[in-house]
C-alpha atoms as a PDB file:
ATOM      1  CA  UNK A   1     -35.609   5.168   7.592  1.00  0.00           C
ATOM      2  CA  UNK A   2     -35.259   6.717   4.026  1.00  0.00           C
ATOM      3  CA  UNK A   3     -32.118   8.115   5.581  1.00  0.00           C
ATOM      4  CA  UNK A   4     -28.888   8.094   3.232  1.00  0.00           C
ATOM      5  CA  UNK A   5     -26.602   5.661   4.234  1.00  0.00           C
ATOM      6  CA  UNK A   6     -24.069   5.950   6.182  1.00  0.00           C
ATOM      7  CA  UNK A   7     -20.633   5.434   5.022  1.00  0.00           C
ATOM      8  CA  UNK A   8     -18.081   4.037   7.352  1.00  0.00           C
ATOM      9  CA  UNK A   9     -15.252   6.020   7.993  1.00  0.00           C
ATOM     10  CA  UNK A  10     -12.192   5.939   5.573  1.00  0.00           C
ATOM     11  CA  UNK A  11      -9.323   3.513   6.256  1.00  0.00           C
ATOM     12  CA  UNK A  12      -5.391   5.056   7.623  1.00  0.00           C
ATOM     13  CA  UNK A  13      -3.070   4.586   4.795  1.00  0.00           C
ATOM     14  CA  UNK A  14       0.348   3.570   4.984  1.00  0.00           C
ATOM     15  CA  UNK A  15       2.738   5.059   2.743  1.00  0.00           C
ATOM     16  CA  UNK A  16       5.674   2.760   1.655  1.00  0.00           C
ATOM     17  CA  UNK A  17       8.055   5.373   1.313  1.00  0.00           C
ATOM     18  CA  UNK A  18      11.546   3.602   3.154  1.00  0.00           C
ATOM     19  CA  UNK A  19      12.903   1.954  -0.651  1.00  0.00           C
ATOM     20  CA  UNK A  20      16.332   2.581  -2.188  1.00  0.00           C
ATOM     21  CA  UNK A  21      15.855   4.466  -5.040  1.00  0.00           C
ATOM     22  CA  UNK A  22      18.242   2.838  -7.409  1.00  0.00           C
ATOM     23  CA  UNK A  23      16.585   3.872 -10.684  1.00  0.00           C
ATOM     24  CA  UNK A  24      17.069   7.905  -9.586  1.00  0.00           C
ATOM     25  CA  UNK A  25      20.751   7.310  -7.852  1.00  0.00           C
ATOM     26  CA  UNK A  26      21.832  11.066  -8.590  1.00  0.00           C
ATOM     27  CA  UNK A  27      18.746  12.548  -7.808  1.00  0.00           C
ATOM     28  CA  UNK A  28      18.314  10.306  -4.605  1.00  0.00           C
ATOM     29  CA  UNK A  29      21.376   9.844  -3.078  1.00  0.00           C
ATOM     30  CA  UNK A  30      20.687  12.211  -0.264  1.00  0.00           C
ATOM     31  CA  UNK A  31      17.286  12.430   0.219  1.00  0.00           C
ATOM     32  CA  UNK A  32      14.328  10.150  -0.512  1.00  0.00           C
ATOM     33  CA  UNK A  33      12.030   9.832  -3.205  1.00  0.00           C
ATOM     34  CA  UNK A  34       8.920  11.092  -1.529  1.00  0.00           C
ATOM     35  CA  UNK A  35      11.212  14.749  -1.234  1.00  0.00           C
ATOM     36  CA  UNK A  36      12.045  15.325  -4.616  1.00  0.00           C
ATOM     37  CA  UNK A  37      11.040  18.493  -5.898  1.00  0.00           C
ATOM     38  CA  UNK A  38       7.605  18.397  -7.966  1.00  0.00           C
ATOM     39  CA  UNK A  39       6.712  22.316  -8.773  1.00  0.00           C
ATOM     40  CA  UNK A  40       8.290  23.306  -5.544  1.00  0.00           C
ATOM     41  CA  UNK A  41       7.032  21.215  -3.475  1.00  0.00           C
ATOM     42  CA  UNK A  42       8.421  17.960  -1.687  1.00  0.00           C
ATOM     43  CA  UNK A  43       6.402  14.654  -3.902  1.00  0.00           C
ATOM     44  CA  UNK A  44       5.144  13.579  -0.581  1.00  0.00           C
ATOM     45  CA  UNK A  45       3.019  16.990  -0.222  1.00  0.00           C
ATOM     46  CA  UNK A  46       0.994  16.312  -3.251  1.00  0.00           C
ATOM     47  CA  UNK A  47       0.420  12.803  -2.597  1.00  0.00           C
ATOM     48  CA  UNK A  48      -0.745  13.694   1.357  1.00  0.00           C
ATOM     49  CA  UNK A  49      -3.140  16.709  -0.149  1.00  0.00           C
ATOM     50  CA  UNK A  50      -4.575  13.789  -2.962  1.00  0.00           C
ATOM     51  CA  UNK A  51      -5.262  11.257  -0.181  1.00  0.00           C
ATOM     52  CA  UNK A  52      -6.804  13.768   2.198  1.00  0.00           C
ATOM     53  CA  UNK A  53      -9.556  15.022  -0.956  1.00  0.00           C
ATOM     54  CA  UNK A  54     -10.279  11.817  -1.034  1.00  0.00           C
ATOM     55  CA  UNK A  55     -11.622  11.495   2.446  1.00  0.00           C
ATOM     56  CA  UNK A  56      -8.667  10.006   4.159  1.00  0.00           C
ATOM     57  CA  UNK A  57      -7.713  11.596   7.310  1.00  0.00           C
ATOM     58  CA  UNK A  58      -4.968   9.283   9.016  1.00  0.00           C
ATOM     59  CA  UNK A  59      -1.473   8.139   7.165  1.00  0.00           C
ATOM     60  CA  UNK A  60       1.272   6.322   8.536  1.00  0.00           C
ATOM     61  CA  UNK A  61       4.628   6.721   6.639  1.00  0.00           C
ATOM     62  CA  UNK A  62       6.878   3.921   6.955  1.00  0.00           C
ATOM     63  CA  UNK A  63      10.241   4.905   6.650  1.00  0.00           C
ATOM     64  CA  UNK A  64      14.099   3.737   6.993  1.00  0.00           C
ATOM     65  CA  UNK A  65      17.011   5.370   4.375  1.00  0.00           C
ATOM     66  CA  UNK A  66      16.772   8.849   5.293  1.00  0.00           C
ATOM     67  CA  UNK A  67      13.773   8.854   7.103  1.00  0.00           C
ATOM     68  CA  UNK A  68      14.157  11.494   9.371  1.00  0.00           C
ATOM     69  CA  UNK A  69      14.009  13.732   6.548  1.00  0.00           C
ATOM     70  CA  UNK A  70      10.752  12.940   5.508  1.00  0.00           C
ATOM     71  CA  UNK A  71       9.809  13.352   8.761  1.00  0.00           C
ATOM     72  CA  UNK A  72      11.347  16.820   9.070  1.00  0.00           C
ATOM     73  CA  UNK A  73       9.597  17.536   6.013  1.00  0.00           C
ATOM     74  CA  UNK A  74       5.779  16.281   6.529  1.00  0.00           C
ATOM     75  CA  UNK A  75       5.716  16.766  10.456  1.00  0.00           C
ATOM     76  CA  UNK A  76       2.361  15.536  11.662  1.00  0.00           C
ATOM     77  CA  UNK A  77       0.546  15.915   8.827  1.00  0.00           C
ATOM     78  CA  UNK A  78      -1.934  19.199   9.889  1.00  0.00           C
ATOM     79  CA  UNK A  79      -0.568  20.956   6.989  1.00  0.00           C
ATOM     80  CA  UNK A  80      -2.147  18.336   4.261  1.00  0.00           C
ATOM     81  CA  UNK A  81      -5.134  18.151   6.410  1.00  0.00           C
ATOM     82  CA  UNK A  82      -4.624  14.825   7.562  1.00  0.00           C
ATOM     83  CA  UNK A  83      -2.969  12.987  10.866  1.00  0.00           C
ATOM     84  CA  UNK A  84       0.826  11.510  10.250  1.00  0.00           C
ATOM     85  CA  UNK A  85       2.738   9.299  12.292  1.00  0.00           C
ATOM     86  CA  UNK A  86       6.219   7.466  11.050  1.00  0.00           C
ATOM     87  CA  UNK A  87       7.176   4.143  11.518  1.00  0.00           C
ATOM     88  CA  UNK A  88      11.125   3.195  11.539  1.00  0.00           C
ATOM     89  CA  UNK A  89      12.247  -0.105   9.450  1.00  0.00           C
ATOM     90  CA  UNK A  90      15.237  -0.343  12.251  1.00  0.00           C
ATOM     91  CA  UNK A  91      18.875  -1.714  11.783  1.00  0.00           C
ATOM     92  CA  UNK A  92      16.903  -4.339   8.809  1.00  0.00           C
ATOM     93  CA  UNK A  93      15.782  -4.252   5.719  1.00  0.00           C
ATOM     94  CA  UNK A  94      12.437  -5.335   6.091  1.00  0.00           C
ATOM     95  CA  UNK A  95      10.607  -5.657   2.972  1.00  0.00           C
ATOM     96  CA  UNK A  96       7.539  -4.280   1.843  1.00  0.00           C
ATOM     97  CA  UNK A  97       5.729  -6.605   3.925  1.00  0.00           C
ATOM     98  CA  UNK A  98       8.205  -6.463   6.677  1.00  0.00           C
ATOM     99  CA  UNK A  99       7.576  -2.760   6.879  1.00  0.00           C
ATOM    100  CA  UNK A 100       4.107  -3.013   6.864  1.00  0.00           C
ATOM    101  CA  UNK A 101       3.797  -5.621   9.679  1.00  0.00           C
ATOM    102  CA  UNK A 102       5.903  -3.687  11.737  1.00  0.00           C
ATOM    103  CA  UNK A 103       3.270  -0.887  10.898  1.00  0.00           C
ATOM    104  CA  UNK A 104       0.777  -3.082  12.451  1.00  0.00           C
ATOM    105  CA  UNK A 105       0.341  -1.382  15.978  1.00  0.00           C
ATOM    106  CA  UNK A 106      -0.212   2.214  14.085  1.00  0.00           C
ATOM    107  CA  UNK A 107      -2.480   0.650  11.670  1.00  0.00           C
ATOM    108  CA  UNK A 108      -5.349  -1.070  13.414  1.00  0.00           C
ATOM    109  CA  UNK A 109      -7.401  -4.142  12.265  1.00  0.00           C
ATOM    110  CA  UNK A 110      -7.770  -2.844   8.203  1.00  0.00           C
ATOM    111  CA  UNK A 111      -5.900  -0.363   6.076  1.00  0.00           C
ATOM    112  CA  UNK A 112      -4.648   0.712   2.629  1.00  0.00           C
ATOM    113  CA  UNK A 113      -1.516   0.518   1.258  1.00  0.00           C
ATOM    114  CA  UNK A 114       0.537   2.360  -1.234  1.00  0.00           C
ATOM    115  CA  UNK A 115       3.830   3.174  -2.613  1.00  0.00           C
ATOM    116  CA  UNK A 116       5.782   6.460  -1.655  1.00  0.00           C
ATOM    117  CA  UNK A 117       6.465   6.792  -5.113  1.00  0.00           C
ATOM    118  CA  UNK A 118       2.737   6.817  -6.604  1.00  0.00           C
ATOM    119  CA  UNK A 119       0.177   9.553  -7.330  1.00  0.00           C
ATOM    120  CA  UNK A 120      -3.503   7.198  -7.685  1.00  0.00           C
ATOM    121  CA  UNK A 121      -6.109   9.995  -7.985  1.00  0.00           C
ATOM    122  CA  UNK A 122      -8.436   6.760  -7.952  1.00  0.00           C
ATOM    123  CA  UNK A 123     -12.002   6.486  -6.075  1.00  0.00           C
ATOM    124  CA  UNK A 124     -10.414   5.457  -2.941  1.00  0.00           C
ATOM    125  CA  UNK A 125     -13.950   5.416  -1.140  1.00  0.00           C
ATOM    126  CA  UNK A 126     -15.424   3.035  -3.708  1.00  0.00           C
ATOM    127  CA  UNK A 127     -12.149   0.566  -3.966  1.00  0.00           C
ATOM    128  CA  UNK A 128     -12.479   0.493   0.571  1.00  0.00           C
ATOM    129  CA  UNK A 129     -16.382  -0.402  -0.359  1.00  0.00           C
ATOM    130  CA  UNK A 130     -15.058  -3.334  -2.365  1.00  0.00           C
ATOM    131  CA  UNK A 131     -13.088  -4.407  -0.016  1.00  0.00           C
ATOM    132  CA  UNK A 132     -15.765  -4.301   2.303  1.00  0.00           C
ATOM    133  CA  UNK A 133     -17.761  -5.904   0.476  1.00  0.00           C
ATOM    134  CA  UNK A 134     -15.462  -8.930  -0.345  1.00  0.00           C
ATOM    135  CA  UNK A 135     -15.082 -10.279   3.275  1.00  0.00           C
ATOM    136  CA  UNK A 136     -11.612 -11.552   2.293  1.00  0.00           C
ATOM    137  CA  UNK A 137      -8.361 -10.347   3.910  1.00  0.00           C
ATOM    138  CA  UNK A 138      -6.966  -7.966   1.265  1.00  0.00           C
ATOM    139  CA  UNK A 139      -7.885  -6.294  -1.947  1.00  0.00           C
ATOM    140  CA  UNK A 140      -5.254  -5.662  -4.849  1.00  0.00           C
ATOM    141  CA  UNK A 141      -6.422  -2.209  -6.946  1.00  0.00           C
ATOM    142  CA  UNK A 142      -5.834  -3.427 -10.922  1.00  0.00           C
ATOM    143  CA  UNK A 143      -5.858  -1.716 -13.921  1.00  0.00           C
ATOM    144  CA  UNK A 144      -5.979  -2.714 -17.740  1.00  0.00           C
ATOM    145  CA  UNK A 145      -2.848  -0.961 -19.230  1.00  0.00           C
ATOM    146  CA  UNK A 146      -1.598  -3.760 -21.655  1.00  0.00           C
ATOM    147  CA  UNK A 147       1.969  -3.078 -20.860  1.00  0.00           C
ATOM    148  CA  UNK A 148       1.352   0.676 -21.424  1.00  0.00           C
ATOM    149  CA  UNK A 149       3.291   2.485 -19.196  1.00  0.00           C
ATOM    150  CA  UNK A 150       4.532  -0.456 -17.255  1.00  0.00           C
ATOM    151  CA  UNK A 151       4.727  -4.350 -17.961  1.00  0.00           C
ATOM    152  CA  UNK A 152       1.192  -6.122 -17.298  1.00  0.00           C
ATOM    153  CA  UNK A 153       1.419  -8.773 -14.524  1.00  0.00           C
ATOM    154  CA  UNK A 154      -1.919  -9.611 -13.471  1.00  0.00           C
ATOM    155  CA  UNK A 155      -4.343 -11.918 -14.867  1.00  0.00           C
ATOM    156  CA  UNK A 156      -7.752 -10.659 -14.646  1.00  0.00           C
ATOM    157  CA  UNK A 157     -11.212 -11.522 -15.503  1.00  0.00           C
ATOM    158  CA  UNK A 158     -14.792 -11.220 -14.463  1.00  0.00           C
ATOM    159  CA  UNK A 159     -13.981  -9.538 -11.593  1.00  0.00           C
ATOM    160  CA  UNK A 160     -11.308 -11.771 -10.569  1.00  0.00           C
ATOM    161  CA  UNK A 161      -7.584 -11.957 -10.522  1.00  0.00           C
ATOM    162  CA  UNK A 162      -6.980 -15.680 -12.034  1.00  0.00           C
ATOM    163  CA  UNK A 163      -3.009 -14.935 -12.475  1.00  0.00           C
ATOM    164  CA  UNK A 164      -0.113 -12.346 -10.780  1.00  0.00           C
ATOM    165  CA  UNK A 165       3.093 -12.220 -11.051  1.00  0.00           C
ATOM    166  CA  UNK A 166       5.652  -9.412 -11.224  1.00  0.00           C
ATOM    167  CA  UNK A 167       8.951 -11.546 -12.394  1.00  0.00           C
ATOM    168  CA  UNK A 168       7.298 -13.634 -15.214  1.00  0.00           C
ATOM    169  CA  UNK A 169       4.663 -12.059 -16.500  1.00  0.00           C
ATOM    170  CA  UNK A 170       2.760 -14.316 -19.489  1.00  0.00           C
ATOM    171  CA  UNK A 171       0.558 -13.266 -22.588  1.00  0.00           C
ATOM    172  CA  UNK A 172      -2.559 -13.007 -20.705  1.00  0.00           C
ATOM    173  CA  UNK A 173      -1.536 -10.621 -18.371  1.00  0.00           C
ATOM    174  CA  UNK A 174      -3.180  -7.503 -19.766  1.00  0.00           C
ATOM    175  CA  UNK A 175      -3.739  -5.772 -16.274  1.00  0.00           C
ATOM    176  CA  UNK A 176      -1.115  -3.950 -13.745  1.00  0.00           C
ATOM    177  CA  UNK A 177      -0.953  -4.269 -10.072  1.00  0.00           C
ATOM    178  CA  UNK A 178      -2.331  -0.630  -9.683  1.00  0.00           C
ATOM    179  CA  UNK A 179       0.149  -0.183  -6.380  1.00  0.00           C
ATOM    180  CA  UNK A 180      -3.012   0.309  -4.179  1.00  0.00           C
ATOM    181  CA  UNK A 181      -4.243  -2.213  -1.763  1.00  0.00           C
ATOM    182  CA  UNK A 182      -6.259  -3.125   1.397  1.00  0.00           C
ATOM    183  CA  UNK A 183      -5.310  -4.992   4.431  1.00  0.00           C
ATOM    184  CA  UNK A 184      -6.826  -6.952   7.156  1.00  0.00           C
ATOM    185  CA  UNK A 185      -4.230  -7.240   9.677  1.00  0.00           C
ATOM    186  CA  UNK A 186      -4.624 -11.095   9.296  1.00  0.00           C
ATOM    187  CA  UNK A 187      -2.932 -10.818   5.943  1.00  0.00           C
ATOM    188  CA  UNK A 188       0.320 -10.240   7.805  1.00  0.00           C
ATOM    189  CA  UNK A 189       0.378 -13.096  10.409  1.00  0.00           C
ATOM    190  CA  UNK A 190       2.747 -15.596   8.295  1.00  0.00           C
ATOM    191  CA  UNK A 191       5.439 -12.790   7.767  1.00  0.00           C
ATOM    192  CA  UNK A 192       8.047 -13.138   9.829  1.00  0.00           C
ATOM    193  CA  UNK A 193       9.045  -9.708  11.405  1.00  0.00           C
ATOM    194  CA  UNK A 194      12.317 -10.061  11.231  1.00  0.00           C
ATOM    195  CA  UNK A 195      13.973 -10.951   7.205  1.00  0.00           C
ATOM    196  CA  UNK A 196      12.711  -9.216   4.278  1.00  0.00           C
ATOM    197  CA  UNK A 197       9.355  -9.905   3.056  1.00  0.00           C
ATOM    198  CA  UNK A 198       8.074  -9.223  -0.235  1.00  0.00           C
ATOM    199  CA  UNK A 199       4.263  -7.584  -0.375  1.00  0.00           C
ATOM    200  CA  UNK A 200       4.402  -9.994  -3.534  1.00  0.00           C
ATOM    201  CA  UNK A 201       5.073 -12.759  -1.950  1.00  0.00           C
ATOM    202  CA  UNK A 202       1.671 -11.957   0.289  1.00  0.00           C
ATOM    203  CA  UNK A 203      -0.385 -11.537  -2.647  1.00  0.00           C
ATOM    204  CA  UNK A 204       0.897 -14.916  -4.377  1.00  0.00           C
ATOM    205  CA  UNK A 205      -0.099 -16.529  -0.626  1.00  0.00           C
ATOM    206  CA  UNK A 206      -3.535 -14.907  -0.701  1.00  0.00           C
ATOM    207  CA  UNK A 207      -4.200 -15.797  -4.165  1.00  0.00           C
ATOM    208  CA  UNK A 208      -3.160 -19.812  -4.002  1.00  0.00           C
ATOM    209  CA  UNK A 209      -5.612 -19.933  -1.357  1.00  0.00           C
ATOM    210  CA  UNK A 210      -8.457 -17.584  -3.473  1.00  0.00           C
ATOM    211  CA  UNK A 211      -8.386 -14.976  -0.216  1.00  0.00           C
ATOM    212  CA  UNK A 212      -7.331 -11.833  -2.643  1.00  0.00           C
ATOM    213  CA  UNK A 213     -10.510 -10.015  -3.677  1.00  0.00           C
ATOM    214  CA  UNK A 214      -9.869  -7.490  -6.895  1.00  0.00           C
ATOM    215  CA  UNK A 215     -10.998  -4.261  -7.868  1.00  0.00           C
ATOM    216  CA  UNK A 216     -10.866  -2.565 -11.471  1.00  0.00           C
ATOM    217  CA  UNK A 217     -10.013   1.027 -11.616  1.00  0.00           C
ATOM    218  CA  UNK A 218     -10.059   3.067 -14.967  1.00  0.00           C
ATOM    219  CA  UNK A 219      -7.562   6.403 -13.999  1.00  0.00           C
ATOM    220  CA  UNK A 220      -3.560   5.523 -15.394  1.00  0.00           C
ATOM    221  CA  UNK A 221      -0.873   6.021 -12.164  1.00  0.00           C
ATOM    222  CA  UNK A 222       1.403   8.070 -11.941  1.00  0.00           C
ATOM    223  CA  UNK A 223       4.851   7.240 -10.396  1.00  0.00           C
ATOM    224  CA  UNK A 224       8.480   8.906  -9.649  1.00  0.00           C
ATOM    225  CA  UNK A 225      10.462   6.027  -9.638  1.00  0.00           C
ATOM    226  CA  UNK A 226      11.977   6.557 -12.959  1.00  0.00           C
ATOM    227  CA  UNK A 227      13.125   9.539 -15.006  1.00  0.00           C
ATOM    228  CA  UNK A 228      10.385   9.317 -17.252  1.00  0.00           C
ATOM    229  CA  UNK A 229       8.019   8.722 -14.733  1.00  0.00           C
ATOM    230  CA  UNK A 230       8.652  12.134 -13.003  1.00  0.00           C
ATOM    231  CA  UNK A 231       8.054  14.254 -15.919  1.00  0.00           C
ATOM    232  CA  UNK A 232       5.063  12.682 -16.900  1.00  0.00           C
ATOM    233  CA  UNK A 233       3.546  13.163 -12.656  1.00  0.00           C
ATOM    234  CA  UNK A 234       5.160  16.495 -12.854  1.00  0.00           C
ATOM    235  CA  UNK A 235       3.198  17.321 -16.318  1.00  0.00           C
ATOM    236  CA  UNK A 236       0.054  16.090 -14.644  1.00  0.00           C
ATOM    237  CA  UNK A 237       0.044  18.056 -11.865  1.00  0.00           C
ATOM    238  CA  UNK A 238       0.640  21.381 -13.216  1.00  0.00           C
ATOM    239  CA  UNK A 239      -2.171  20.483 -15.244  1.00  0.00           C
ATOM    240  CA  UNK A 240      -4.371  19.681 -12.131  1.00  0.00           C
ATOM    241  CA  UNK A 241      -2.994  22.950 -11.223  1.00  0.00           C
ATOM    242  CA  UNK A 242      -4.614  24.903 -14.363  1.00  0.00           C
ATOM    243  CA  UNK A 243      -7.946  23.391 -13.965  1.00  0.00           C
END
């Protein structure tokens, strides 16, 4: 048939957004980083509207400090177009792995990832084609910023990530984990569900055993997890605003 092809469907994401967010203490202390105030509206809002132009249509938020807030605040998602749930970290800190194998049931056989503090207007349909493409259990988004806006930790060349690491980065290291990623569920069968569990620690697993595919993207991130950080996402989208 000289059909188009079909495209399967987009991926749920799940939304890291249960951190402590020591870097914004006053700001943060009681209420979460995904509800601070970016041109009056909640951070989360934007972030749901971006994900759900891009095609995505089912989110899970995985929550613990102050949770119930952000839940208060997104409901079930029909106002951003797209289909929320919430998943609890419980009495334990988890860790970003923790959170996301508790996510599991929610979440299904493959999914993205990404921080509750990060606005990636990225191609998300052509990083989930990657992914698809690369028959290996995850994906890690990278992007060449050479310590830019953040300090480089991945190694990467010719298509491939030869190098990552977030605590001692070396000279080489020219690209940034991008913050977002795609799971099989199999990527999450050595974490234990019950300590905290670093999503680094997953990646450094995948990569000794050459299971973590890689895909370049070209847009800078934008993040709220610092001071700086927030004016700069809150510059960008009243610009996106203007347009």
């Amino acid at each position: 048939s000289g059909g188009q092809l079909v495209s399967s469907p987009m991926l749920p994401v799940a939304i890291l957004a249960g951190g402590l967010a020591t870097r914004l203490r006053a700001l943060t202390d009681n209420r979460p980083k995904s509800l601070l105030d970016i041109l009056g509206e909640p951070f989360i809002a934007h972030q749901l509207r971006l994900l759900y132009s891009k095609g995505i249509e089912r989110v899970v938020i995985c929550v613990a400090h102050l949770g119930e807030m952000i839940q208060e605040a997104v409901g079930d998602g029909r106002l951003y177009g797209t289909r929320v749930e919430f998943s609890f970290d419980g009495p334990h800190l988890l860790g970003t792995a923790g959170v996301v194998k508790k996510a599991l049931p929610l979440l299904g056989e493959a999914f993205f990832v990404i921080y509750g503090d990060a606005y990636l207007n990225c191609d998300y349909r052509a990083v989930q084609r990657s992914f698809e493409a690369c028959h290996r259990p995850a994906l890690m988004t990278v992007f060449e910023n050479s310590d830019r806006w953040d300090k480089s930790n991945v190694a990467f060349e010719d298509g491939r990530i030869l190098a990552y690491d977030k605590t001692d980065p070396t000279p080489q290291m020219r690209h940034l984990d991008y913050g977002l990623s795609v799971f099989r569920r199999s990527a999450f069968q050595a974490v234990p569900g019950n300590g905290p569990h670093d999503l680094a620690a997953v990646f450094q697993d995948l990569l000794s055993r050459d299971q973590l595919a890689a895909h370049e993207v070209g847009q800078r991130f934008y993040e709220i997890g610092s001071l700086e950080g927030l004016e700069a996402t809150r510059r960008y989208l009243a610009g996106e605003r203007h347009l």
